[in-house]
PDB file of N, CA and C in Angstrom:
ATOM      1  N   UNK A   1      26.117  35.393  -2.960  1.00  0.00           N
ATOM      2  CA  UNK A   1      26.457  34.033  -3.339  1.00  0.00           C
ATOM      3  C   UNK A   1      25.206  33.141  -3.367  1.00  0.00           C
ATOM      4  N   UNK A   2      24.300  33.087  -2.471  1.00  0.00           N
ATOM      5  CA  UNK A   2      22.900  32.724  -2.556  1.00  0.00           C
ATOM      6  C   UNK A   2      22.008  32.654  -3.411  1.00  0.00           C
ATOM      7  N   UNK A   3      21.764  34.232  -3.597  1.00  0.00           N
ATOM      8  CA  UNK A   3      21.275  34.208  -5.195  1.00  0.00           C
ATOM      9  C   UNK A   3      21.880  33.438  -6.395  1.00  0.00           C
ATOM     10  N   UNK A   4      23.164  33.934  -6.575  1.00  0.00           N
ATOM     11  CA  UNK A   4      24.143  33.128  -7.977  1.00  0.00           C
ATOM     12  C   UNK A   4      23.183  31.440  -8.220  1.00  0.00           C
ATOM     13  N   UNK A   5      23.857  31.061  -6.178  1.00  0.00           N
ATOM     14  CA  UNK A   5      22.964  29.480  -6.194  1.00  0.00           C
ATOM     15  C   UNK A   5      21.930  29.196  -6.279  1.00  0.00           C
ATOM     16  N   UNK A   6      20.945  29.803  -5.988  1.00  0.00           N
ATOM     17  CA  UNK A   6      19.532  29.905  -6.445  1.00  0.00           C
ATOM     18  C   UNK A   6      19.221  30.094  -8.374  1.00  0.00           C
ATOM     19  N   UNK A   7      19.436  31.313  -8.779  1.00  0.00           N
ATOM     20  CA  UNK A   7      19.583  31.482 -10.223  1.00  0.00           C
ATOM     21  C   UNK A   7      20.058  30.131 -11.384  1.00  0.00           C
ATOM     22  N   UNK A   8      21.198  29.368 -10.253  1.00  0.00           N
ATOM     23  CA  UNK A   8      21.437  28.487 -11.374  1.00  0.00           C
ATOM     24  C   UNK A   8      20.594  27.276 -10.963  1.00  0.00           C
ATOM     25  N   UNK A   9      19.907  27.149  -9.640  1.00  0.00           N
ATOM     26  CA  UNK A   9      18.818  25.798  -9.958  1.00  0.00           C
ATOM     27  C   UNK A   9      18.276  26.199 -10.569  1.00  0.00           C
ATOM     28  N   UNK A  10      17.680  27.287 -10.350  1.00  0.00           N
ATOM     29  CA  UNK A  10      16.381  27.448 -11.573  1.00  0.00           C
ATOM     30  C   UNK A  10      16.447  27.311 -12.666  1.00  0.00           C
ATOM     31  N   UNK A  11      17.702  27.792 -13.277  1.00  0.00           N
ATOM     32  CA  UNK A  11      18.122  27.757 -14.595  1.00  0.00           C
ATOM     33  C   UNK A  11      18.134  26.506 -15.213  1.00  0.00           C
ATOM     34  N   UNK A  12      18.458  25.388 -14.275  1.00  0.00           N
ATOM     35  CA  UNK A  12      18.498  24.188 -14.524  1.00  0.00           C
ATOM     36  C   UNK A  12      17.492  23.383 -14.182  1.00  0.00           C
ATOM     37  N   UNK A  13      16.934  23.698 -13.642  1.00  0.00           N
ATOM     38  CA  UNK A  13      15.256  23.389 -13.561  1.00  0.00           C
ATOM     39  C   UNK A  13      14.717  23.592 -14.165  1.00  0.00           C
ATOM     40  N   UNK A  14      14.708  24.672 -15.022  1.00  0.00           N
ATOM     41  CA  UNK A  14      13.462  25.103 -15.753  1.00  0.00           C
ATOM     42  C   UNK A  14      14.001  24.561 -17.249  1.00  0.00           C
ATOM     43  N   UNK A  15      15.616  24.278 -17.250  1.00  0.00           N
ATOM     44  CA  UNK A  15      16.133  23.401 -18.966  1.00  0.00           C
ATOM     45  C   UNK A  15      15.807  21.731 -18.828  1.00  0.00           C
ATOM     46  N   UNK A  16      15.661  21.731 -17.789  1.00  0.00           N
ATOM     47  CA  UNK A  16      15.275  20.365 -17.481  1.00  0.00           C
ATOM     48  C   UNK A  16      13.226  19.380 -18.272  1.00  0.00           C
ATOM     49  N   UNK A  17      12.916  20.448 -18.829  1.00  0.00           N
ATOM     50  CA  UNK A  17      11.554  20.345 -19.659  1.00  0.00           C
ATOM     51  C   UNK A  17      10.700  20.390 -18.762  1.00  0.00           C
ATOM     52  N   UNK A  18       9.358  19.916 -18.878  1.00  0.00           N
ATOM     53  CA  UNK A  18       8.273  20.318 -17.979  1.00  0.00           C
ATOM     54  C   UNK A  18       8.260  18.860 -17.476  1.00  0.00           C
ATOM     55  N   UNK A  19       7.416  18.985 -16.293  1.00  0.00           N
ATOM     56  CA  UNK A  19       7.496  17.838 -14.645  1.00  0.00           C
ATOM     57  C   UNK A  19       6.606  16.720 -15.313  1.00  0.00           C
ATOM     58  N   UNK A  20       6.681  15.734 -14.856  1.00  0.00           N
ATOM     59  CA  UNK A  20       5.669  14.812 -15.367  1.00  0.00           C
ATOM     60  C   UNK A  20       4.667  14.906 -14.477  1.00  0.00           C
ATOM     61  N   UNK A  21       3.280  14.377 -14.301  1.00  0.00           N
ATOM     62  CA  UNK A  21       2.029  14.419 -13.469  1.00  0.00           C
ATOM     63  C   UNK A  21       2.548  13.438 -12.903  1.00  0.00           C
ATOM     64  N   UNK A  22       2.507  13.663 -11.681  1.00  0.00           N
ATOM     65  CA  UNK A  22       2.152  12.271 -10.317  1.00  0.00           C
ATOM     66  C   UNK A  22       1.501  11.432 -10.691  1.00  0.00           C
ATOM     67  N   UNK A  23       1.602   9.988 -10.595  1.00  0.00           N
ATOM     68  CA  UNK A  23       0.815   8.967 -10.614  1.00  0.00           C
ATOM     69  C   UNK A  23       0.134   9.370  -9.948  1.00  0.00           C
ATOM     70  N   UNK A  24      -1.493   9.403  -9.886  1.00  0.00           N
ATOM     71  CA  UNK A  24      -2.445   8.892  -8.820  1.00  0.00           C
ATOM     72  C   UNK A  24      -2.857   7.715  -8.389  1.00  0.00           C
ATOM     73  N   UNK A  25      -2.703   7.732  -7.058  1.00  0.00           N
ATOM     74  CA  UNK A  25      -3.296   5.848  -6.676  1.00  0.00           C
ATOM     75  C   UNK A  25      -4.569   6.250  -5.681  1.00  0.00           C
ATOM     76  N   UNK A  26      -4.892   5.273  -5.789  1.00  0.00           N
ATOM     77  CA  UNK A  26      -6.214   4.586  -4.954  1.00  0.00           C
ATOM     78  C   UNK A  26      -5.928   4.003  -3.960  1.00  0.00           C
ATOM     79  N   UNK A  27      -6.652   4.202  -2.497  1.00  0.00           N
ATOM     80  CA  UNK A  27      -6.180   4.090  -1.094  1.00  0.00           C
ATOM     81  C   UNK A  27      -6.989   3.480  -0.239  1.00  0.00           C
ATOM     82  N   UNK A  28      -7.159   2.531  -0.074  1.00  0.00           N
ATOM     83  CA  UNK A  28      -7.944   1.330   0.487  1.00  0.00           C
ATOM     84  C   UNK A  28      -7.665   1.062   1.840  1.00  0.00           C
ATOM     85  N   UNK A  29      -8.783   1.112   2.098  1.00  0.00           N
ATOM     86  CA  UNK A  29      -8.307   0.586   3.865  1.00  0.00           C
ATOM     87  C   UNK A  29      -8.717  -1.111   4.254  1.00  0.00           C
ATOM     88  N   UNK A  30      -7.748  -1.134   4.622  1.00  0.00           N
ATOM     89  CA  UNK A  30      -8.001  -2.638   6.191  1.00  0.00           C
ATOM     90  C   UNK A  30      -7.948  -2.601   7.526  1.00  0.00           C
ATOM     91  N   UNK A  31      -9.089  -3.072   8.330  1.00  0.00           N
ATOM     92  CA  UNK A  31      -8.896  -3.301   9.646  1.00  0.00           C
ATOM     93  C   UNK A  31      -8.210  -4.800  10.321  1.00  0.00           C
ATOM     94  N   UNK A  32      -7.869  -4.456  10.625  1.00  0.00           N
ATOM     95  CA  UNK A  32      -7.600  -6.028  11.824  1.00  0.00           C
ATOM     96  C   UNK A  32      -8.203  -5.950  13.290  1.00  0.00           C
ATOM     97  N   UNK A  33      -9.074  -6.948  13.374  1.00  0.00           N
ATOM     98  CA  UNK A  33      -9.597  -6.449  14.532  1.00  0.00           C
ATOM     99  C   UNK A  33     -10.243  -8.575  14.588  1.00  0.00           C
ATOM    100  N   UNK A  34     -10.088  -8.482  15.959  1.00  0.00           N
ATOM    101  CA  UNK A  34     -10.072  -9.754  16.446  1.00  0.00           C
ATOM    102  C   UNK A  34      -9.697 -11.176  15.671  1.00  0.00           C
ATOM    103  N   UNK A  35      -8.496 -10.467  15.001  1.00  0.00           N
ATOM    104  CA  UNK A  35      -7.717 -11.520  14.676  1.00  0.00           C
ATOM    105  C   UNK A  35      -8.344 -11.653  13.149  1.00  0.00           C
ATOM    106  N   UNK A  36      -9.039 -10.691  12.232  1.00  0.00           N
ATOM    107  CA  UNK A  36      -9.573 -10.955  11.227  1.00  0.00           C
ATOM    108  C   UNK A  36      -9.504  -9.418  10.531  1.00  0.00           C
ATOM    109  N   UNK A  37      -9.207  -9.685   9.294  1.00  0.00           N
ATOM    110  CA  UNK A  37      -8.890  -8.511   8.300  1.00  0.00           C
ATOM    111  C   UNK A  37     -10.513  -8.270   7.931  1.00  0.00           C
ATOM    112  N   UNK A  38     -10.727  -6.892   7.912  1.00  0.00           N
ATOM    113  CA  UNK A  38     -12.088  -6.242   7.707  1.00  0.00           C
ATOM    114  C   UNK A  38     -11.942  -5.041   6.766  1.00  0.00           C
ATOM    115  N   UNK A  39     -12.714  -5.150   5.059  1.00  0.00           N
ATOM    116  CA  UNK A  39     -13.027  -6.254   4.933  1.00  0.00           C
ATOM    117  C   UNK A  39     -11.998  -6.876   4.557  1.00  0.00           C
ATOM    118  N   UNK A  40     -12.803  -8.451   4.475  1.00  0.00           N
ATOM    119  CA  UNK A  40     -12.024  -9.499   3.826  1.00  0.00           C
ATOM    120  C   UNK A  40     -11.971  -9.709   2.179  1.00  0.00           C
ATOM    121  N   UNK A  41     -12.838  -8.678   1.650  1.00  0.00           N
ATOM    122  CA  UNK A  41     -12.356  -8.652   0.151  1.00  0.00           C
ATOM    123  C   UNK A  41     -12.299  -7.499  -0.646  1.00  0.00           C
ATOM    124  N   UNK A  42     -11.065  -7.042  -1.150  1.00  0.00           N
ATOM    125  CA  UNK A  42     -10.747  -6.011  -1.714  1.00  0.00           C
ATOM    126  C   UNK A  42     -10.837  -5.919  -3.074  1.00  0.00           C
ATOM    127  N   UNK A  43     -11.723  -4.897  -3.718  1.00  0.00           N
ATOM    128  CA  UNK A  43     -11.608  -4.720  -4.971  1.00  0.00           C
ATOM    129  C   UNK A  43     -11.191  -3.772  -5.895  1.00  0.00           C
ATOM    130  N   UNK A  44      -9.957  -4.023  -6.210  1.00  0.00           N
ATOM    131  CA  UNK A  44      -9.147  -2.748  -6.799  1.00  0.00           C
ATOM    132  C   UNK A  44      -9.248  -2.859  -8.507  1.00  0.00           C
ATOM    133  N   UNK A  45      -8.633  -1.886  -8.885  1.00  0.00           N
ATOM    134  CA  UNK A  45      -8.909  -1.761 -10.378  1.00  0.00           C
ATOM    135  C   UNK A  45      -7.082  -2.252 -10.802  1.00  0.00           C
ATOM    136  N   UNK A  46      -7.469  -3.115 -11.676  1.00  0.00           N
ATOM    137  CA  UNK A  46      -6.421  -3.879 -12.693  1.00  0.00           C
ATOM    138  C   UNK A  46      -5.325  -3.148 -13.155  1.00  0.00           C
ATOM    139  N   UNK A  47      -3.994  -3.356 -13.891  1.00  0.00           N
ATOM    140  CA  UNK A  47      -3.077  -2.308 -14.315  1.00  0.00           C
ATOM    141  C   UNK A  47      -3.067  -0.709 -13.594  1.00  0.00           C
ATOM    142  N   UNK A  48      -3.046  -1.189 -11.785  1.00  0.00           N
ATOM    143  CA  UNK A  48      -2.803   0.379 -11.107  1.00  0.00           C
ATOM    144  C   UNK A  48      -2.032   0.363  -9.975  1.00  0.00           C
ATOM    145  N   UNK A  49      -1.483   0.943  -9.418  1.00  0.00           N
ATOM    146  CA  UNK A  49      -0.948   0.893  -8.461  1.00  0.00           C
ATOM    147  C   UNK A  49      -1.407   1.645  -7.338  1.00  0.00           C
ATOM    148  N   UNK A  50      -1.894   0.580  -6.292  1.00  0.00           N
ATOM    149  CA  UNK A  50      -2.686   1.316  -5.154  1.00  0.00           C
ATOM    150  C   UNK A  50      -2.077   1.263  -3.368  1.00  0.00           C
ATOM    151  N   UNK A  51      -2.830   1.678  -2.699  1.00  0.00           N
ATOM    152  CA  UNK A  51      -2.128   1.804  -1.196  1.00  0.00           C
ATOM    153  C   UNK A  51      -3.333   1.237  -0.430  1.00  0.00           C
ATOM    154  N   UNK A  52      -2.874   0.261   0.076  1.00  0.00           N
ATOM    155  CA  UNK A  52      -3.616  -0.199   1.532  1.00  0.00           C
ATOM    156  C   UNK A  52      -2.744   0.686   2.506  1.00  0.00           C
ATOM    157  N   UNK A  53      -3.842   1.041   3.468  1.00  0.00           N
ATOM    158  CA  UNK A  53      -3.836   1.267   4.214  1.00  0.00           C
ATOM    159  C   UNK A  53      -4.214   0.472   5.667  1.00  0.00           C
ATOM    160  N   UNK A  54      -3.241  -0.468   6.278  1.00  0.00           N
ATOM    161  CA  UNK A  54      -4.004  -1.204   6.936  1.00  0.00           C
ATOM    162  C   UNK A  54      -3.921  -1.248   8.933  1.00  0.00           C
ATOM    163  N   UNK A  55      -4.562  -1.005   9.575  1.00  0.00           N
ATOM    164  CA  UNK A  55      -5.157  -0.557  10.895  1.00  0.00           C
ATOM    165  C   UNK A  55      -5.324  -1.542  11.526  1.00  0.00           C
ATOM    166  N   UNK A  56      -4.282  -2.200  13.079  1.00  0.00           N
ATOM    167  CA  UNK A  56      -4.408  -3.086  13.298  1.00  0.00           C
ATOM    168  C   UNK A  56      -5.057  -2.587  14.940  1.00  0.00           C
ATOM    169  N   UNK A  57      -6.240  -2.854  14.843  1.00  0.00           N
ATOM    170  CA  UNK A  57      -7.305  -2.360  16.009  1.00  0.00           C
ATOM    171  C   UNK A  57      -6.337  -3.567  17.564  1.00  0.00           C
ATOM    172  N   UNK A  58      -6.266  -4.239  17.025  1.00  0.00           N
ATOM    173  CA  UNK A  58      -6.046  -5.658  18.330  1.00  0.00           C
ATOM    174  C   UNK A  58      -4.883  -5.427  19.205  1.00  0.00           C
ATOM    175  N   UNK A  59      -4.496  -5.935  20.359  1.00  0.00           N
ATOM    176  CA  UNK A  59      -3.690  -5.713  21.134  1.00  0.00           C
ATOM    177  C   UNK A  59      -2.602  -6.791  21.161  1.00  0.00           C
ATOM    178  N   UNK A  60      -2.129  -7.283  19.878  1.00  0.00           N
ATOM    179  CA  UNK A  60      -1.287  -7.965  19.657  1.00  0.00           C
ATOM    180  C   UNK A  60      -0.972  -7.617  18.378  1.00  0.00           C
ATOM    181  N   UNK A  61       0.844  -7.841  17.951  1.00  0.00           N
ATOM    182  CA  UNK A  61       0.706  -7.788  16.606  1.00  0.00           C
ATOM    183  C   UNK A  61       0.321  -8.608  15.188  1.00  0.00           C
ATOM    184  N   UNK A  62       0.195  -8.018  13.892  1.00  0.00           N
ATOM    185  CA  UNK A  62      -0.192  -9.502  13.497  1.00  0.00           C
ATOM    186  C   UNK A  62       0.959  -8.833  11.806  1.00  0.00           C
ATOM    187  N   UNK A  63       1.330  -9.792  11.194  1.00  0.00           N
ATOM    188  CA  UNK A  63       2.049  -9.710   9.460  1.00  0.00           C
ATOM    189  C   UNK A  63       0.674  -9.754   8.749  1.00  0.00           C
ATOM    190  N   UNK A  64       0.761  -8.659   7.553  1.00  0.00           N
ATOM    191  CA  UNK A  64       0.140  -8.968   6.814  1.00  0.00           C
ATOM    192  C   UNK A  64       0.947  -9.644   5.363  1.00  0.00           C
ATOM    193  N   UNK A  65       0.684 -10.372   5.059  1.00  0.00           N
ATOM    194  CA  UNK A  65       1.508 -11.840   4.046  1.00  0.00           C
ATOM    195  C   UNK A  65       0.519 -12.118   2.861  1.00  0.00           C
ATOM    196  N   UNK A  66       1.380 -11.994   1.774  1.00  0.00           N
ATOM    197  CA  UNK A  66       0.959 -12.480   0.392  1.00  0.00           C
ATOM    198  C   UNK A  66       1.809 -12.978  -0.360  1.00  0.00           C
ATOM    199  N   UNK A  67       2.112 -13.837  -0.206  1.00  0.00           N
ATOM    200  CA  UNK A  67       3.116 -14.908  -1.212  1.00  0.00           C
ATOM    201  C   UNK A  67       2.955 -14.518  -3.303  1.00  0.00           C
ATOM    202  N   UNK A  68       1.831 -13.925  -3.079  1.00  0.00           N
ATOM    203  CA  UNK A  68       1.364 -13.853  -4.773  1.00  0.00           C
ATOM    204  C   UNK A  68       1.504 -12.255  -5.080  1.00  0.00           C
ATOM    205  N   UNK A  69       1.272 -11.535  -3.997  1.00  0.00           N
ATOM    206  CA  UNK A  69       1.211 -10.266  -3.957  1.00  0.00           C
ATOM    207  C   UNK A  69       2.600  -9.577  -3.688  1.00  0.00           C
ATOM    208  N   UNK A  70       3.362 -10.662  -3.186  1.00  0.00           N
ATOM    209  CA  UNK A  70       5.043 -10.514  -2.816  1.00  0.00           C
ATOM    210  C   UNK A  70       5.152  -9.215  -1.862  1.00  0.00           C
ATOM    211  N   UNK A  71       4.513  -9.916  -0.559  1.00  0.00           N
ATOM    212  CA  UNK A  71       4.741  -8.088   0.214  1.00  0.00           C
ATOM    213  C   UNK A  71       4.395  -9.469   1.419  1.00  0.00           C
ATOM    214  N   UNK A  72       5.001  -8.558   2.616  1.00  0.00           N
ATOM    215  CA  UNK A  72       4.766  -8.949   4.114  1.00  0.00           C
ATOM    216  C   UNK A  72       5.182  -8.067   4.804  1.00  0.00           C
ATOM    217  N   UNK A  73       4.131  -7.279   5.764  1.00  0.00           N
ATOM    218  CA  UNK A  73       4.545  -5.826   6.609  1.00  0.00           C
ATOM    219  C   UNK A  73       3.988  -6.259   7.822  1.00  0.00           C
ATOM    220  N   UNK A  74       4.716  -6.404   8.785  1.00  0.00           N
ATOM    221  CA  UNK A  74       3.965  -6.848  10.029  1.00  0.00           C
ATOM    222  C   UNK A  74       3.539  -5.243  11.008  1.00  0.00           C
ATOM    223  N   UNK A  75       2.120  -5.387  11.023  1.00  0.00           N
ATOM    224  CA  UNK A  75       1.512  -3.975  11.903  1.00  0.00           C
ATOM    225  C   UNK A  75       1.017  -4.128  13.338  1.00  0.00           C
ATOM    226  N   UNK A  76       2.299  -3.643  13.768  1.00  0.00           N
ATOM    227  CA  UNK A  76       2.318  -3.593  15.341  1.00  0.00           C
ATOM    228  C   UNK A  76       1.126  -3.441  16.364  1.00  0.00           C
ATOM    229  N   UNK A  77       0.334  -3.606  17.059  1.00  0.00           N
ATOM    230  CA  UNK A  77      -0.683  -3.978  18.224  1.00  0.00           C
ATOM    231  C   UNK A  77      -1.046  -2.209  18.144  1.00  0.00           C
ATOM    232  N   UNK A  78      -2.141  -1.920  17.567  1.00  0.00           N
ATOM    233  CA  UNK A  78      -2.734  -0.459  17.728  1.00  0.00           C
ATOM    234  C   UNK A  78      -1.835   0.750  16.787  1.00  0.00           C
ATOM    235  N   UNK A  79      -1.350   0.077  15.693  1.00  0.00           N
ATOM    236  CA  UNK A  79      -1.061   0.769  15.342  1.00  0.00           C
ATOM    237  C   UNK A  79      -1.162   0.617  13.379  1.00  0.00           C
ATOM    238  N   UNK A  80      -0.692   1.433  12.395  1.00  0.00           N
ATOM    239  CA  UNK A  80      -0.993   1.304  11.228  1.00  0.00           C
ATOM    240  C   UNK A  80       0.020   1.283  10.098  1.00  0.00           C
ATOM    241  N   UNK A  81      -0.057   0.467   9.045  1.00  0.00           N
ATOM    242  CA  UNK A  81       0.730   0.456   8.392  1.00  0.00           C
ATOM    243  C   UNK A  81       0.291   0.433   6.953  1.00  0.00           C
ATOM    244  N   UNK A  82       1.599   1.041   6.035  1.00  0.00           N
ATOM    245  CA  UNK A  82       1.001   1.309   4.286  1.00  0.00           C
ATOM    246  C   UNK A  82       2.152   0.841   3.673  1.00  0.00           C
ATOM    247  N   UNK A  83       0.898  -0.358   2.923  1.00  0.00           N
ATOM    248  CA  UNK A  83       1.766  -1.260   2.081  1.00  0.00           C
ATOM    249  C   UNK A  83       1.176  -1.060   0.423  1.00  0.00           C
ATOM    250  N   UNK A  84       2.085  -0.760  -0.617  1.00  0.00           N
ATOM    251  CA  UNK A  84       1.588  -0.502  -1.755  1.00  0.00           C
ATOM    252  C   UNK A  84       1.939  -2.140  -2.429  1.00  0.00           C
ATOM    253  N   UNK A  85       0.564  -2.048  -3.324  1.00  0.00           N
ATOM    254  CA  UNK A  85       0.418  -2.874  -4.537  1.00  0.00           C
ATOM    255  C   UNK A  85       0.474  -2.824  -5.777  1.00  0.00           C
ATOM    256  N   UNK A  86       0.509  -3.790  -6.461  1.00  0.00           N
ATOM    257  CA  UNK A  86       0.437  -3.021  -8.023  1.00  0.00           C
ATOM    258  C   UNK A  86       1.372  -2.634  -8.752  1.00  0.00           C
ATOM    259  N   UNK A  87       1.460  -2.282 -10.388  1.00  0.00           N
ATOM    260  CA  UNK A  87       0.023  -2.522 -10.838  1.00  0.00           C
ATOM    261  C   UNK A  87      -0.116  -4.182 -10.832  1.00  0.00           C
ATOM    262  N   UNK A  88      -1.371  -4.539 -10.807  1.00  0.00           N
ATOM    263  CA  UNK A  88      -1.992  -6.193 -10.992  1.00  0.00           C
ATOM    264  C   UNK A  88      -2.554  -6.262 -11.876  1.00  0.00           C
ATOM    265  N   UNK A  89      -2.277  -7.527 -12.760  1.00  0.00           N
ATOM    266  CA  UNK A  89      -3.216  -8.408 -13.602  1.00  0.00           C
ATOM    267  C   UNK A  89      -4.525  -8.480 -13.079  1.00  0.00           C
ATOM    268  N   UNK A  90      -5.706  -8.460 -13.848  1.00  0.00           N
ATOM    269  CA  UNK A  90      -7.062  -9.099 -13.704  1.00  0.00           C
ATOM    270  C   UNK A  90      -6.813 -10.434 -12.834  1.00  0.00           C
ATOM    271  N   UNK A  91      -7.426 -10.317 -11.633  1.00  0.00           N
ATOM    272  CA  UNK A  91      -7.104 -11.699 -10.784  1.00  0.00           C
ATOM    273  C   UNK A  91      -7.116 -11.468  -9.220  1.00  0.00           C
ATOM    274  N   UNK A  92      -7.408 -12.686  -8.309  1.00  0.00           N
ATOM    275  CA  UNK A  92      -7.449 -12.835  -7.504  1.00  0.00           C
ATOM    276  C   UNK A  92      -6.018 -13.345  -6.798  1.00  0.00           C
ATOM    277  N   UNK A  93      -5.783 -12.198  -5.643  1.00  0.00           N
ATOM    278  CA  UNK A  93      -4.638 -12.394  -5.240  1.00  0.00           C
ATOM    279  C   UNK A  93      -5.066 -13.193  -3.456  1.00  0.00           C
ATOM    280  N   UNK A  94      -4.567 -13.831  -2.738  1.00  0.00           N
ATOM    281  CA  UNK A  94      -4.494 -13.972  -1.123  1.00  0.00           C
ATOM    282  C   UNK A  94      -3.859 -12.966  -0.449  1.00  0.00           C
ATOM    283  N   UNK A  95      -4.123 -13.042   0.944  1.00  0.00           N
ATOM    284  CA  UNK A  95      -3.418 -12.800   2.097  1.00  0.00           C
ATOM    285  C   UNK A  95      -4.055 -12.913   3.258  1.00  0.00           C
ATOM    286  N   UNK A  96      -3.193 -13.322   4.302  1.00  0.00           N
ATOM    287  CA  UNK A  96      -3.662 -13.696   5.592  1.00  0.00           C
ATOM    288  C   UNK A  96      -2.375 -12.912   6.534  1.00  0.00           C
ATOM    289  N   UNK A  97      -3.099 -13.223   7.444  1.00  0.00           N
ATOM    290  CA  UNK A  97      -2.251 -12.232   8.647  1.00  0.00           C
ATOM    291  C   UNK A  97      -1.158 -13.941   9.176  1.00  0.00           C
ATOM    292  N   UNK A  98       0.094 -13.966   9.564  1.00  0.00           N
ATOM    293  CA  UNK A  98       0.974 -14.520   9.522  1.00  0.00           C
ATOM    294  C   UNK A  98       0.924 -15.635  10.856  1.00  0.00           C
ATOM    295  N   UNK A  99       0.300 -14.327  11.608  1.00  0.00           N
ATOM    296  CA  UNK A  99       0.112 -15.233  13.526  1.00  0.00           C
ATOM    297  C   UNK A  99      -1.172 -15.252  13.475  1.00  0.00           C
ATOM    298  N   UNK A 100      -2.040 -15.090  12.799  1.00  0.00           N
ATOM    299  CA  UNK A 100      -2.910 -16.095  13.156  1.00  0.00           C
ATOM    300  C   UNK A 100      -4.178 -16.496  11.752  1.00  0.00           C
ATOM    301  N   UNK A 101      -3.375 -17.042  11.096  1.00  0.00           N
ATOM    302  CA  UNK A 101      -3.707 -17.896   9.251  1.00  0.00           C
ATOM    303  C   UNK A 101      -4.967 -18.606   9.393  1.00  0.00           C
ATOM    304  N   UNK A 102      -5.600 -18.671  10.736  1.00  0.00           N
ATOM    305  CA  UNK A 102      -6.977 -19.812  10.585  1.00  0.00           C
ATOM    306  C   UNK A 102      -7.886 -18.633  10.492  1.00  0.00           C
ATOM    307  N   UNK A 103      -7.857 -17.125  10.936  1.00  0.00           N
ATOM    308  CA  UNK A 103      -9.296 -16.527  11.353  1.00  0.00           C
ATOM    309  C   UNK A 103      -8.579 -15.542  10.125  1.00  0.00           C
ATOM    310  N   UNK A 104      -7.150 -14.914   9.854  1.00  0.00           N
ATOM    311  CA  UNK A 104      -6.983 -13.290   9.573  1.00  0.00           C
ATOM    312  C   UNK A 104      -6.897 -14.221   7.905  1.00  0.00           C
ATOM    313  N   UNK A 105      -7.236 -13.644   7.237  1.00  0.00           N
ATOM    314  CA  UNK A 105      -7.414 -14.130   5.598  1.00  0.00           C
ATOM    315  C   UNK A 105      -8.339 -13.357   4.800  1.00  0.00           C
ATOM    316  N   UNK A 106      -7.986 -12.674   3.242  1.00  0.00           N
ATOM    317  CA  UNK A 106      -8.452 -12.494   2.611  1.00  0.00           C
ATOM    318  C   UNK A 106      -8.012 -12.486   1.176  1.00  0.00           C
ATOM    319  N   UNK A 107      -8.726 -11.531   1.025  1.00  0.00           N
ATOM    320  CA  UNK A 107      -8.145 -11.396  -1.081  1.00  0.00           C
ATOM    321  C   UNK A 107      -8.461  -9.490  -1.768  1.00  0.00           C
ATOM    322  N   UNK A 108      -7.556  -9.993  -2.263  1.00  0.00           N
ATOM    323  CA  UNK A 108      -7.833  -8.672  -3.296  1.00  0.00           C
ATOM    324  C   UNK A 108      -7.996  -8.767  -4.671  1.00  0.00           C
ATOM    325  N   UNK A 109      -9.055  -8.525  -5.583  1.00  0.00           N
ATOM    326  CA  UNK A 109      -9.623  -9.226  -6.591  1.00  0.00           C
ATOM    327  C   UNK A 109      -9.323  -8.056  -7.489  1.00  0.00           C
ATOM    328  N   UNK A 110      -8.248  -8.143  -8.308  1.00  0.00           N
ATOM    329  CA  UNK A 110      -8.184  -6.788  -9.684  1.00  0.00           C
ATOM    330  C   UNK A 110      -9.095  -6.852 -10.698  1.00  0.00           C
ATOM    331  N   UNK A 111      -9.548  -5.860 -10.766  1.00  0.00           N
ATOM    332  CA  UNK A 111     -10.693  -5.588 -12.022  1.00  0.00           C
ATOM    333  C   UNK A 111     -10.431  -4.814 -13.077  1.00  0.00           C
TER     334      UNK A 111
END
């Protein structure tokens, strides 16, 4: 009976046409570390869709927030979080960390 069920995914897998290629993205890192995103300016490439990767070194937590970028992931005290972007227009986007908006701030600039 196994086989039978096996034989007919395949069968239907393989009428199903050939796989499309994976998007590839581009994987960027951020630190947070004394209350300040490192670095503070990111430069990604335009019409793509990419992955921060962002590493919050500090012993508190902090949001990372972009009102333009439409994302807010708050990354817990020593620990890491992956927030995807994209694709973006040519342009300068913000973000600042949520608890503490005077020191954690930057940008990500599409090219």
């Amino acid at each position: 009976m196994r086989l039978v069920v096996l034989m007919v995914f395949l069968a239907a897998l393989a009428s199903a046409g050939p796989a499309l290629p994976a998007a590839a993205e581009d994987s960027y890192g951020l630190t947070i570390r004394e209350h300040k995103f490192i670095p503070d300016t990111l430069e990604v490439p335009a019409n793509a869709r990419v992955k921060l990767v962002v590493k919050n070194e500090d012993a508190t937590p902090e949001e990372f927030d972009s009102d333009n970028l439409h994302r807010e992931k708050v990354v817990p005290a020593g620990a890491e979080a992956v927030i995807y972007i994209g694709p973006l227009k040519p342009g300068t986007y913000d973000f600042k960390g949520e608890y503490h908006q005077d020191t954690a701030r930057g940008r990500v600039i599409a090219r």
